[in-house]
C-alpha atoms as a PDB file:
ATOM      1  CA  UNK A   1       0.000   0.000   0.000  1.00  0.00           C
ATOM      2  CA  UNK A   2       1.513   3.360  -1.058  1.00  0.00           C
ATOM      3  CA  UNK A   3       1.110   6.793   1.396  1.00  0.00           C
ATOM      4  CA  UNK A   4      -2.697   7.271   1.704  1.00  0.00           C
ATOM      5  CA  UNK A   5      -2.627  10.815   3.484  1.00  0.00           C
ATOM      6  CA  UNK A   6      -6.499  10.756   3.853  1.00  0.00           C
ATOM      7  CA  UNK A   7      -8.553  12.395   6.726  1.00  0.00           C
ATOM      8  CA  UNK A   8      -9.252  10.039   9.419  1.00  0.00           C
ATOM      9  CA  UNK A   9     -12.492  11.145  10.849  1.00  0.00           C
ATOM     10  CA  UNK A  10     -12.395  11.209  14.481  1.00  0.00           C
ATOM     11  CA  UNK A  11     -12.865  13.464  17.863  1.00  0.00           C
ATOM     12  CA  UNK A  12      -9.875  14.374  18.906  1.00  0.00           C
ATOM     13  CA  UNK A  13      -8.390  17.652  19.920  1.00  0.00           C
ATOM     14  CA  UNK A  14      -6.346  18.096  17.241  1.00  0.00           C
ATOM     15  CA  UNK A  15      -9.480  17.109  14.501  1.00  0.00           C
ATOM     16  CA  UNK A  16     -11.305  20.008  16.709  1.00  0.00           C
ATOM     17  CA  UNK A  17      -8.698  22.698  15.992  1.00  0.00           C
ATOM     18  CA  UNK A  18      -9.565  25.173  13.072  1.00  0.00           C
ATOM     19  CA  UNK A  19      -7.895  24.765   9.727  1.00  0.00           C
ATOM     20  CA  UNK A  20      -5.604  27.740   9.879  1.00  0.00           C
ATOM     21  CA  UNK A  21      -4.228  27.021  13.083  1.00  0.00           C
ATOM     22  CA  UNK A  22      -2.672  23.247  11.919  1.00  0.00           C
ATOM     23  CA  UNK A  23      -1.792  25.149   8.555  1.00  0.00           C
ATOM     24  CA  UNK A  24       0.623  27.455  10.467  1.00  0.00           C
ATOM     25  CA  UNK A  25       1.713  24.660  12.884  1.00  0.00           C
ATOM     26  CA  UNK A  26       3.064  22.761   9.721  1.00  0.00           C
ATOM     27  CA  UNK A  27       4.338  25.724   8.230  1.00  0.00           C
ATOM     28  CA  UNK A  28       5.953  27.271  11.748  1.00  0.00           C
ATOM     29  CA  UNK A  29       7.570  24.057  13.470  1.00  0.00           C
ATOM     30  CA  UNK A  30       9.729  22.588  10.356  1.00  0.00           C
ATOM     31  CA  UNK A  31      11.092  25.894  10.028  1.00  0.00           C
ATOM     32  CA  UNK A  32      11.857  25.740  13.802  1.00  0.00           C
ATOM     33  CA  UNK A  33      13.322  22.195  13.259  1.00  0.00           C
ATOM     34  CA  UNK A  34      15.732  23.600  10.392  1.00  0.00           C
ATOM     35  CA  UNK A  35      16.871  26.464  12.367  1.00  0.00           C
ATOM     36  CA  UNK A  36      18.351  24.192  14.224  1.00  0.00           C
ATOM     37  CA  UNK A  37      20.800  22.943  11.609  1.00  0.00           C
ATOM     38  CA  UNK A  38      24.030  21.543  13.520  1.00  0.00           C
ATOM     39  CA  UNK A  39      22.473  20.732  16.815  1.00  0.00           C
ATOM     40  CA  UNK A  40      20.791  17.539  18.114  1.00  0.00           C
ATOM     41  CA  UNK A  41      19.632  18.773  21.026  1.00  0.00           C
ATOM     42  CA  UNK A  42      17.503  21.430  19.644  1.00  0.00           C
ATOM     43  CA  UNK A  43      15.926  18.817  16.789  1.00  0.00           C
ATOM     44  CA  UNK A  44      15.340  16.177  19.237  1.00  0.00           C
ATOM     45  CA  UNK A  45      13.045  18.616  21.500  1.00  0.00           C
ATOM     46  CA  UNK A  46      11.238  19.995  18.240  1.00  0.00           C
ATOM     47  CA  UNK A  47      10.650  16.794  16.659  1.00  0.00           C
ATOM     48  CA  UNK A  48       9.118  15.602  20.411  1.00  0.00           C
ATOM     49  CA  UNK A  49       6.605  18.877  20.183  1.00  0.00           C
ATOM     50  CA  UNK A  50       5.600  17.847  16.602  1.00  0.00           C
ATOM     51  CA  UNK A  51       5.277  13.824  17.297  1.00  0.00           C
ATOM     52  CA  UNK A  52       3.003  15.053  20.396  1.00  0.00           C
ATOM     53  CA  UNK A  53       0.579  16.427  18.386  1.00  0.00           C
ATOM     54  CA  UNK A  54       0.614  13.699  15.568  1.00  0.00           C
ATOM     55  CA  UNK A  55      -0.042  11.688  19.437  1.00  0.00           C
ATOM     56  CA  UNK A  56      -3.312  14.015  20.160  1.00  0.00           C
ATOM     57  CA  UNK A  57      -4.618  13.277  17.066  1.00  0.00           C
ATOM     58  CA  UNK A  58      -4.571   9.486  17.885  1.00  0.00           C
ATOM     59  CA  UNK A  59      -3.677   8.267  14.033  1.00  0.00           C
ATOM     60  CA  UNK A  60      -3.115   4.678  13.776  1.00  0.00           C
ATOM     61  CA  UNK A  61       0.237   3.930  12.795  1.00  0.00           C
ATOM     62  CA  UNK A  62      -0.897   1.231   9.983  1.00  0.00           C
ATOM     63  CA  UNK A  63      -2.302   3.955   8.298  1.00  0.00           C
ATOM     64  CA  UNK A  64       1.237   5.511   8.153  1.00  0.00           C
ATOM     65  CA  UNK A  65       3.194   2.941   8.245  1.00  0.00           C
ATOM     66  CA  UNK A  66       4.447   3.346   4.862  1.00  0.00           C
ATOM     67  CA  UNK A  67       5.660   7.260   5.459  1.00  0.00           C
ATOM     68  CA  UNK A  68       7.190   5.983   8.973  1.00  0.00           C
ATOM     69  CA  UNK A  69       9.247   3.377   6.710  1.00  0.00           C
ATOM     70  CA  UNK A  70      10.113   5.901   4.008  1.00  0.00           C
ATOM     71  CA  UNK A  71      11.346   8.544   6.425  1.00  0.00           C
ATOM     72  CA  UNK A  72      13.868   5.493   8.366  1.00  0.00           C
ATOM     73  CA  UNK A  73      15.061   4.551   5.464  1.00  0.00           C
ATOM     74  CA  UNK A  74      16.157   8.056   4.010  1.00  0.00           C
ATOM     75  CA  UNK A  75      17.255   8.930   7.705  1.00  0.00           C
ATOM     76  CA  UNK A  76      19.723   5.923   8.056  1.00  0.00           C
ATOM     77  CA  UNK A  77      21.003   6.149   4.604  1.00  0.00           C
ATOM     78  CA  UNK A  78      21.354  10.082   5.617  1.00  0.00           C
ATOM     79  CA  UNK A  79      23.323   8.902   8.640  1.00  0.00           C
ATOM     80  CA  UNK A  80      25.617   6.252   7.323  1.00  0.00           C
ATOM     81  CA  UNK A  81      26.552   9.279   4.286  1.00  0.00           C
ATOM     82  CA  UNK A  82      26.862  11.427   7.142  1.00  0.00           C
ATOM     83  CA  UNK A  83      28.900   9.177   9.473  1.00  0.00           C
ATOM     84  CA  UNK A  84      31.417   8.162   7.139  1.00  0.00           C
ATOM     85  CA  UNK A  85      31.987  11.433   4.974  1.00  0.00           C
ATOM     86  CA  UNK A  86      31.221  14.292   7.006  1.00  0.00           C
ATOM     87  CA  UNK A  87      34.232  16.621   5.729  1.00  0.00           C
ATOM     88  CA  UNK A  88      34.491  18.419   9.062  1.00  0.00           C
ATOM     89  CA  UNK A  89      34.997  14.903  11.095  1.00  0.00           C
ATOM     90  CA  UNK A  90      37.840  14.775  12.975  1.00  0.00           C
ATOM     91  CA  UNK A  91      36.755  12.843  16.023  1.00  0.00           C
ATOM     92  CA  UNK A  92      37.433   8.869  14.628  1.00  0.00           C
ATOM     93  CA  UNK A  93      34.999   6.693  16.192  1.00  0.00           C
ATOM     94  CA  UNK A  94      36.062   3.110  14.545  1.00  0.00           C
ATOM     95  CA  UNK A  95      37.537   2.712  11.156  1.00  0.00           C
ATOM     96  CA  UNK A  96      35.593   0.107   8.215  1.00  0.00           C
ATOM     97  CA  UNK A  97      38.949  -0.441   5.753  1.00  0.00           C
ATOM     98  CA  UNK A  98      39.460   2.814   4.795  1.00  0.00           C
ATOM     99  CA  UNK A  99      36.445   4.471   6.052  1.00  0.00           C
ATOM    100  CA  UNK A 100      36.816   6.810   8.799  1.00  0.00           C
ATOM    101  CA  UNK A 101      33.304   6.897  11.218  1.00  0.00           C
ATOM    102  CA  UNK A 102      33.557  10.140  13.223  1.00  0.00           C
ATOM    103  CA  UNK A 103      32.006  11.963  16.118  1.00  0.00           C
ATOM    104  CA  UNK A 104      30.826  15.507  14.234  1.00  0.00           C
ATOM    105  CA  UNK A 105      29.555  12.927  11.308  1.00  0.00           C
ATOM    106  CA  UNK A 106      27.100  10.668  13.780  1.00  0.00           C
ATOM    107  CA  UNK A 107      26.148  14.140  15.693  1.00  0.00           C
ATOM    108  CA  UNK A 108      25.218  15.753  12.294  1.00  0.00           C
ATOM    109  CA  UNK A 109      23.421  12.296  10.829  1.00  0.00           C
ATOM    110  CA  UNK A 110      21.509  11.981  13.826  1.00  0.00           C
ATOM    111  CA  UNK A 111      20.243  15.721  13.550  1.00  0.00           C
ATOM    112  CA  UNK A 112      19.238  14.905   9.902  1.00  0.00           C
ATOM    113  CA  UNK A 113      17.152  12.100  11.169  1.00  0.00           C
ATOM    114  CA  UNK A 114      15.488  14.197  13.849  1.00  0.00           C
ATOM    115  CA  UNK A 115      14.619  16.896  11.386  1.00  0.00           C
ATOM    116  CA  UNK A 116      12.662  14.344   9.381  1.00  0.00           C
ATOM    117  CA  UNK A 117      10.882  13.617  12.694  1.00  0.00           C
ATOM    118  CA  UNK A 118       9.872  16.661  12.664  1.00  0.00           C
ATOM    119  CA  UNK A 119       8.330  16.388   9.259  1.00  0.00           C
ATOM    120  CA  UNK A 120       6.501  13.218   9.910  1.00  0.00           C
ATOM    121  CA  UNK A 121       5.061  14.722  12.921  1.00  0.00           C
ATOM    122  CA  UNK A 122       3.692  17.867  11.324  1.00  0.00           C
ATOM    123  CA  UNK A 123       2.452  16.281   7.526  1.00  0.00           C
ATOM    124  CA  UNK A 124      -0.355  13.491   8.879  1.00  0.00           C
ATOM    125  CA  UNK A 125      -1.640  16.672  11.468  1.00  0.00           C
ATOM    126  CA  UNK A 126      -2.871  18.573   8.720  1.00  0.00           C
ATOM    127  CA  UNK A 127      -3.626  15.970   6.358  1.00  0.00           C
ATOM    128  CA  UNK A 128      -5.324  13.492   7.936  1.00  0.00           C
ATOM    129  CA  UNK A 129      -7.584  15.295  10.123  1.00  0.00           C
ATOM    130  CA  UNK A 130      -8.516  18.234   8.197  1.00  0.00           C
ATOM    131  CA  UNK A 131     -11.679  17.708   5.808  1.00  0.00           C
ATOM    132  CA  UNK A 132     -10.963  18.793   1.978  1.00  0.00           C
ATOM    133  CA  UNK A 133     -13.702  20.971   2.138  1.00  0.00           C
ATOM    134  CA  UNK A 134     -13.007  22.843   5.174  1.00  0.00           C
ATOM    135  CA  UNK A 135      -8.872  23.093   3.588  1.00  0.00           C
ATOM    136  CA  UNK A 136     -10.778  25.059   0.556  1.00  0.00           C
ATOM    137  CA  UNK A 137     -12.739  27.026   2.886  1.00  0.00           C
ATOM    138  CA  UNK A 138     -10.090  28.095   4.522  1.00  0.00           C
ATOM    139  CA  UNK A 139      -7.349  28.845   2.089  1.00  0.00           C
ATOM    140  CA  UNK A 140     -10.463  31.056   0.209  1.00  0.00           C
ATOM    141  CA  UNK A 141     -10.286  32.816   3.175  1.00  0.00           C
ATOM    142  CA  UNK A 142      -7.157  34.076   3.329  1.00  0.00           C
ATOM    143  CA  UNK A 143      -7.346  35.312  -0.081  1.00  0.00           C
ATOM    144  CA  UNK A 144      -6.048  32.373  -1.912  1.00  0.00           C
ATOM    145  CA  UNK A 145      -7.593  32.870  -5.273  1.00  0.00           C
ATOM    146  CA  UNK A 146     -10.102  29.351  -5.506  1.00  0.00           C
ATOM    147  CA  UNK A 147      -8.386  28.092  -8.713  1.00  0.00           C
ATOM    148  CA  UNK A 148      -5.086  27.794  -7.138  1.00  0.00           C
ATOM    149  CA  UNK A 149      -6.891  25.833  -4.000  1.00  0.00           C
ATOM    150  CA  UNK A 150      -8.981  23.720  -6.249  1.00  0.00           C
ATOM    151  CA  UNK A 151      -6.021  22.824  -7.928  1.00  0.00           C
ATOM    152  CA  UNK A 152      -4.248  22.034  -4.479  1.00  0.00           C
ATOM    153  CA  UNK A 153      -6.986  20.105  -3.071  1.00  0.00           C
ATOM    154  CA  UNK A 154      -7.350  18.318  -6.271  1.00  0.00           C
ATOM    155  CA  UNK A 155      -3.596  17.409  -6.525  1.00  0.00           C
ATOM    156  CA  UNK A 156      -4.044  15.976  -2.952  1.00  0.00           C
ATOM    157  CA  UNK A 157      -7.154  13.880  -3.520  1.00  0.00           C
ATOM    158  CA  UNK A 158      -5.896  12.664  -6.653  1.00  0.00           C
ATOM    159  CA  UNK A 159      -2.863  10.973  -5.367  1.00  0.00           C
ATOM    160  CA  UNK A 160      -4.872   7.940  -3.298  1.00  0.00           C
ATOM    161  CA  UNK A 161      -7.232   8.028  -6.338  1.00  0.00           C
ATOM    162  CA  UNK A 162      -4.011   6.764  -8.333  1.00  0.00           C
ATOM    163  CA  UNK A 163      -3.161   4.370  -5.838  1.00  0.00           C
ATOM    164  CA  UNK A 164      -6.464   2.773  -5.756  1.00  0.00           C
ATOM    165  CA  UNK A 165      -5.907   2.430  -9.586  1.00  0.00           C
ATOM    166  CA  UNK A 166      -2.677   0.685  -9.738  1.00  0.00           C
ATOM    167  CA  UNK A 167      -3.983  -1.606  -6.853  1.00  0.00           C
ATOM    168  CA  UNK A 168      -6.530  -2.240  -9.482  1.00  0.00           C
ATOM    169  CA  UNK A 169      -4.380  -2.727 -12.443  1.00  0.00           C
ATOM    170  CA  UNK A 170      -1.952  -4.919  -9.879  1.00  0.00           C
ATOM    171  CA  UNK A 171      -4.546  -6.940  -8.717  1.00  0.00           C
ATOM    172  CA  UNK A 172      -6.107  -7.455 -12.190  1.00  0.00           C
ATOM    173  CA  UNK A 173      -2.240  -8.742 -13.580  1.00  0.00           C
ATOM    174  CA  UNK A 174      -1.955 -10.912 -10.673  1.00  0.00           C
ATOM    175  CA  UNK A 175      -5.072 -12.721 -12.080  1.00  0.00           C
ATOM    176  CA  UNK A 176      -3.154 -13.154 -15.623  1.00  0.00           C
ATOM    177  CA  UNK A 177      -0.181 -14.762 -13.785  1.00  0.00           C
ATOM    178  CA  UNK A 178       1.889 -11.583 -13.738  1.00  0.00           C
ATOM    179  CA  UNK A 179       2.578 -11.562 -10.166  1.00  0.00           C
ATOM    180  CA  UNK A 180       5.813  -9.064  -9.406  1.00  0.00           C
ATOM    181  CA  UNK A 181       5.641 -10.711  -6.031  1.00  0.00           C
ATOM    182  CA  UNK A 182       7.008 -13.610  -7.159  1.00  0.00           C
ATOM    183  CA  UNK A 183       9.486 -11.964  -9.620  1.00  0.00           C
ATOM    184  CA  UNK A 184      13.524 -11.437  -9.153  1.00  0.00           C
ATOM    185  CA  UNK A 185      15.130  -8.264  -8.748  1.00  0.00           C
ATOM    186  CA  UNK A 186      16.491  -8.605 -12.383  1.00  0.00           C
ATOM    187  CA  UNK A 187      12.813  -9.608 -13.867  1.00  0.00           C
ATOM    188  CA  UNK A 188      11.156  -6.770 -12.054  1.00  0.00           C
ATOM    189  CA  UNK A 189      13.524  -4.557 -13.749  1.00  0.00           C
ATOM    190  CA  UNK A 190      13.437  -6.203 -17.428  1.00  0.00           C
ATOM    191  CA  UNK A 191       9.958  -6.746 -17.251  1.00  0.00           C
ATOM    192  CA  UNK A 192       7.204  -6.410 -14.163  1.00  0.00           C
ATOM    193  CA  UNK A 193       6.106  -2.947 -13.871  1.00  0.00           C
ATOM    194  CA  UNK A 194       5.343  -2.338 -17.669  1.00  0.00           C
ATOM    195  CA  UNK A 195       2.411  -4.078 -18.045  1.00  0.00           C
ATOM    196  CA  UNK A 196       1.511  -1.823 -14.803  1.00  0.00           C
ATOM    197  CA  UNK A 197       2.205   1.660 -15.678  1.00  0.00           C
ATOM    198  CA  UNK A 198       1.087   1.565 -19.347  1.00  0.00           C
ATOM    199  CA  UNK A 199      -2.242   0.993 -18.040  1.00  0.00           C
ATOM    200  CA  UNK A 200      -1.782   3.275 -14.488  1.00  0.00           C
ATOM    201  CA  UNK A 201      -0.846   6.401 -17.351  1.00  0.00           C
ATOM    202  CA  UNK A 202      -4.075   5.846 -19.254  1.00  0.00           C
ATOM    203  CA  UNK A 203      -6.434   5.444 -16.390  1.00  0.00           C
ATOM    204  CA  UNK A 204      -4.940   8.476 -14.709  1.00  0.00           C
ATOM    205  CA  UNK A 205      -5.286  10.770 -18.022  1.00  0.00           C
ATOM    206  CA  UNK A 206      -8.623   9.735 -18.989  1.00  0.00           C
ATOM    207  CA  UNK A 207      -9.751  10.323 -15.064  1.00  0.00           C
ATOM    208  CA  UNK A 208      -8.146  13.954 -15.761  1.00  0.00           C
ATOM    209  CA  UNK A 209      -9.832  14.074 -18.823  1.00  0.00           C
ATOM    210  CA  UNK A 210     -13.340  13.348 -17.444  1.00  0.00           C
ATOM    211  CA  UNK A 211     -12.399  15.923 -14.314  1.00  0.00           C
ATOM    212  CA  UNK A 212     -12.235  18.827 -17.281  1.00  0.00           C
ATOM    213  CA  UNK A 213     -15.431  17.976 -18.651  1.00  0.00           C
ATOM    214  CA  UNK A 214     -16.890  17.781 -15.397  1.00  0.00           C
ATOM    215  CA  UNK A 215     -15.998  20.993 -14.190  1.00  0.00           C
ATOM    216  CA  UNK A 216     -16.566  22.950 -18.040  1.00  0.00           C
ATOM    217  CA  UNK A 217     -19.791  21.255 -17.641  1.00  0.00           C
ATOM    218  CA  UNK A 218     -20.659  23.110 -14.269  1.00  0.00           C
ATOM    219  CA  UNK A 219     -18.978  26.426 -15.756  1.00  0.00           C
ATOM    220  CA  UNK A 220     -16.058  26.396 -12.872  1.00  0.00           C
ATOM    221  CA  UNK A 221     -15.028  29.533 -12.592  1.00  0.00           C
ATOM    222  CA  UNK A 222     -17.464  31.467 -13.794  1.00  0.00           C
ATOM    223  CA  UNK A 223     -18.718  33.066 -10.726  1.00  0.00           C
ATOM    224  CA  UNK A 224     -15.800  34.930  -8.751  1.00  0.00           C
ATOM    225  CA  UNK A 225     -17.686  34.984  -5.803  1.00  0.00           C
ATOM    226  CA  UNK A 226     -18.687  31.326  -4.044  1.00  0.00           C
ATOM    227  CA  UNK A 227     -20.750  29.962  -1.104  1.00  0.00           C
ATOM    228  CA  UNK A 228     -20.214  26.744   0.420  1.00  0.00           C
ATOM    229  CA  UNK A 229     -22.438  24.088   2.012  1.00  0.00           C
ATOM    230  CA  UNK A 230     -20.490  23.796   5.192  1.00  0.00           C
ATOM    231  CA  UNK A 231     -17.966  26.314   7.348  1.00  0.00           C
ATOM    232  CA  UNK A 232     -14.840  24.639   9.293  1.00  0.00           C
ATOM    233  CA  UNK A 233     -15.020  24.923  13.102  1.00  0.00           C
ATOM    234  CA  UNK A 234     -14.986  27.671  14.157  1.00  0.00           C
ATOM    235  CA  UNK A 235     -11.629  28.815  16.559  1.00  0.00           C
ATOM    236  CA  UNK A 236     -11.851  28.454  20.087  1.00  0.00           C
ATOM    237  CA  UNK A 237      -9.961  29.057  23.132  1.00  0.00           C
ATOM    238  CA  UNK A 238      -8.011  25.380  22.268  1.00  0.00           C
ATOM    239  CA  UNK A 239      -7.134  27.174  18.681  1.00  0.00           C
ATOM    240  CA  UNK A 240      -5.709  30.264  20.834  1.00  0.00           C
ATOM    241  CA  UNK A 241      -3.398  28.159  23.284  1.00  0.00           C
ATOM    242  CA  UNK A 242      -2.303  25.819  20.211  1.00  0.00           C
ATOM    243  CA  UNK A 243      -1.426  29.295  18.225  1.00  0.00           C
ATOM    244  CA  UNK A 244       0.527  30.743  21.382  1.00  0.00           C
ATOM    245  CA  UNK A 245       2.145  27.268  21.887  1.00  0.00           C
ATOM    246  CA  UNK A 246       3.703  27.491  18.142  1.00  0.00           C
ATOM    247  CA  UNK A 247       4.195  31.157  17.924  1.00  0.00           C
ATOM    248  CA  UNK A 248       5.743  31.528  21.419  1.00  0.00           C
ATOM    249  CA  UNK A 249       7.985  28.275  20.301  1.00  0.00           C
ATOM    250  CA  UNK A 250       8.927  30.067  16.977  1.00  0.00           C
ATOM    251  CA  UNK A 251       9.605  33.337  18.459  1.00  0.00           C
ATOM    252  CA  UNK A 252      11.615  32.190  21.537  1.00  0.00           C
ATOM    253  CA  UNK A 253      13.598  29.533  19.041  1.00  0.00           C
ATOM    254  CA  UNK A 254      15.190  32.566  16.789  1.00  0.00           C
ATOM    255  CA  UNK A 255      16.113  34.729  20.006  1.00  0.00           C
ATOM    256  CA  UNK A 256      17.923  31.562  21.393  1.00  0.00           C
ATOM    257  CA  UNK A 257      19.409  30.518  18.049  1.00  0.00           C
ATOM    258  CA  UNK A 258      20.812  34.438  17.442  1.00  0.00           C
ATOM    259  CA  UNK A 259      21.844  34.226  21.378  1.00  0.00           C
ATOM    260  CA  UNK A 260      23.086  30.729  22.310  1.00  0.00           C
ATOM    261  CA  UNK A 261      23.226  28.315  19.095  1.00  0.00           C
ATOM    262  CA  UNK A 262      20.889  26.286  20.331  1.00  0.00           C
ATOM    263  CA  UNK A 263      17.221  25.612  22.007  1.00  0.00           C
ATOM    264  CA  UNK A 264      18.655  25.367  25.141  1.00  0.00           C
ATOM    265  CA  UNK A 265      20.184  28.284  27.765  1.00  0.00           C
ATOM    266  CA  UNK A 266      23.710  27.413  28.658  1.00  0.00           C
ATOM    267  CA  UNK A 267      22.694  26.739  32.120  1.00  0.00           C
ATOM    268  CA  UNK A 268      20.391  23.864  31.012  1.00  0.00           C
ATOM    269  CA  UNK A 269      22.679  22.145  28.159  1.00  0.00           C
ATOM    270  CA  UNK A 270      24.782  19.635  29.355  1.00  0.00           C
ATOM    271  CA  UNK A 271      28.321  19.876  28.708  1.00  0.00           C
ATOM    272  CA  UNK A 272      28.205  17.294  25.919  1.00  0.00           C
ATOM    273  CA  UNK A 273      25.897  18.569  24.079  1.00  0.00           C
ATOM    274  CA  UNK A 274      27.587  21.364  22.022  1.00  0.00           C
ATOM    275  CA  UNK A 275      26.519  22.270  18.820  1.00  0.00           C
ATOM    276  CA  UNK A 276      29.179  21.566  16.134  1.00  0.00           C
ATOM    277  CA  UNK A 277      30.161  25.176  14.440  1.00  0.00           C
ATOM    278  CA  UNK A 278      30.135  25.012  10.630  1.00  0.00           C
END
């Protein structure tokens, strides 16, 4: 099963919160995250705020299972790359033939990986407990012209749409005997996935193609002005504590960067946890 970034209806806290307010937590905290850029400390903290609201929304983990494996994959191969050929390493670790593992190298890989905690904390909040419709709403309302938004949301819902299609097409092979399952490495390359995206191209254009005449048929566009059937919740004291919880965090982050390097005063760091100067 590919990434299926759907809303997950539920009653959580986090599914209560208003639209903008988990738009500028995912815009806000990755910035915070990659402010951060040489220190571990400071990512590990930020990337513990993000998972604990991807937490408070409750969001089973099968249903993200494959992001979770996508982001430790690219975060170890991040860290090995990092461990072994950091060019400011100086601090040798161990040695594999005539690979050098240092110190700055693991402290730097392991910041990478945090970083991409972050993002997998702050991506599933928005998208899977936001409803489309009350994302348009929203984005209309701060001025987003509604073509650009339709496009957006329509980009978004599209991409399970194609998944569900090649799980048809793959499904539909299987019962020809083309089963990639059962395949080598080198017959998967010669020969598996053609018979799967010829048909996963045309599906997906002639979907397109019947979205145009769909919306040409309903003159989209045509009106500048729009109403809508249903308003996103409305913001509430919970919205105004989240937005001071991410704000204040943003705000106090870039004084402590520009004073100390890092998240933490000097009289709270330990002593081993220095941020490596570039």
């Amino acid at each position: 099963m590919g990434i299926r970034l759907e809303y997950i209806p539920k009653n959580t806290v986090i599914h209560r919160l208003n639209p903008l307010t988990k738009i500028i937590f995912v815009l806000l905290v990755p910035i915070i995250g990659f402010i951060f850029a040489n220190d571990a400390i400071s990512a590990a903290l930020v990337s513990a705020y993000a998972l604990a609201w991807l937490a408070l929304a409750r969001i089973p983990i099968s249903r993200i299972k494959t992001l979770i494996i996508i982001v430790l994959a690219s975060s170890a191969l991040f860290m090995v790359v990092q461990l072994f050929f950091y060019w400011r390493g100086e601090t040798v670790i161990f040695r594999f033939f005539f690979l050098k593992a240092t110190l700055e190298g693991l402290h730097i890989g392991l910041t990478i990986f945090l970083k991409m905690m972050v993002i997998l904390g702050c991506v599933p909040v928005l998208a899977m407990t936001t409803r489309i419709d009350h994302f348009a709403i929203t984005l209309s309302k701060l001025k987003i012209p509604y073509q650009l938004s339709f496009a957006l949301i329509t980009a978004v819902r599209f991409l399970p749409l194609v998944s569900d299609i090649y799980n048809s097409i793959l499904d539909a092979q299987r019962l020809r005997a083309h089963d990639i399952d059962r395949m080598s490495f080198l017959t998967k390359l010669r020969k598996a996935y053609y018979p799967l995206i010829v048909p996963l191209f045309i599906t997906s254009f002639r979907t397109a193609d019947e979205l145009q005449i769909a919306l040409e048929s309903r003159a989209f566009g045509a009106y500048k002005r729009r109403t809508y059937l249903e308003t996103p919740p409305r913001v509430t004291v919970v919205d105004y504590i989240a937005l001071i919880s991410v704000i204040s965090l943003f705000v106090y982050s870039i004084i402590a960067y520009r004073a100390w390097g890092t998240i933490l005063p000097p009289w709270l760091r330990p002593s081993w946890a220095v941020p490596l100067r570039y």
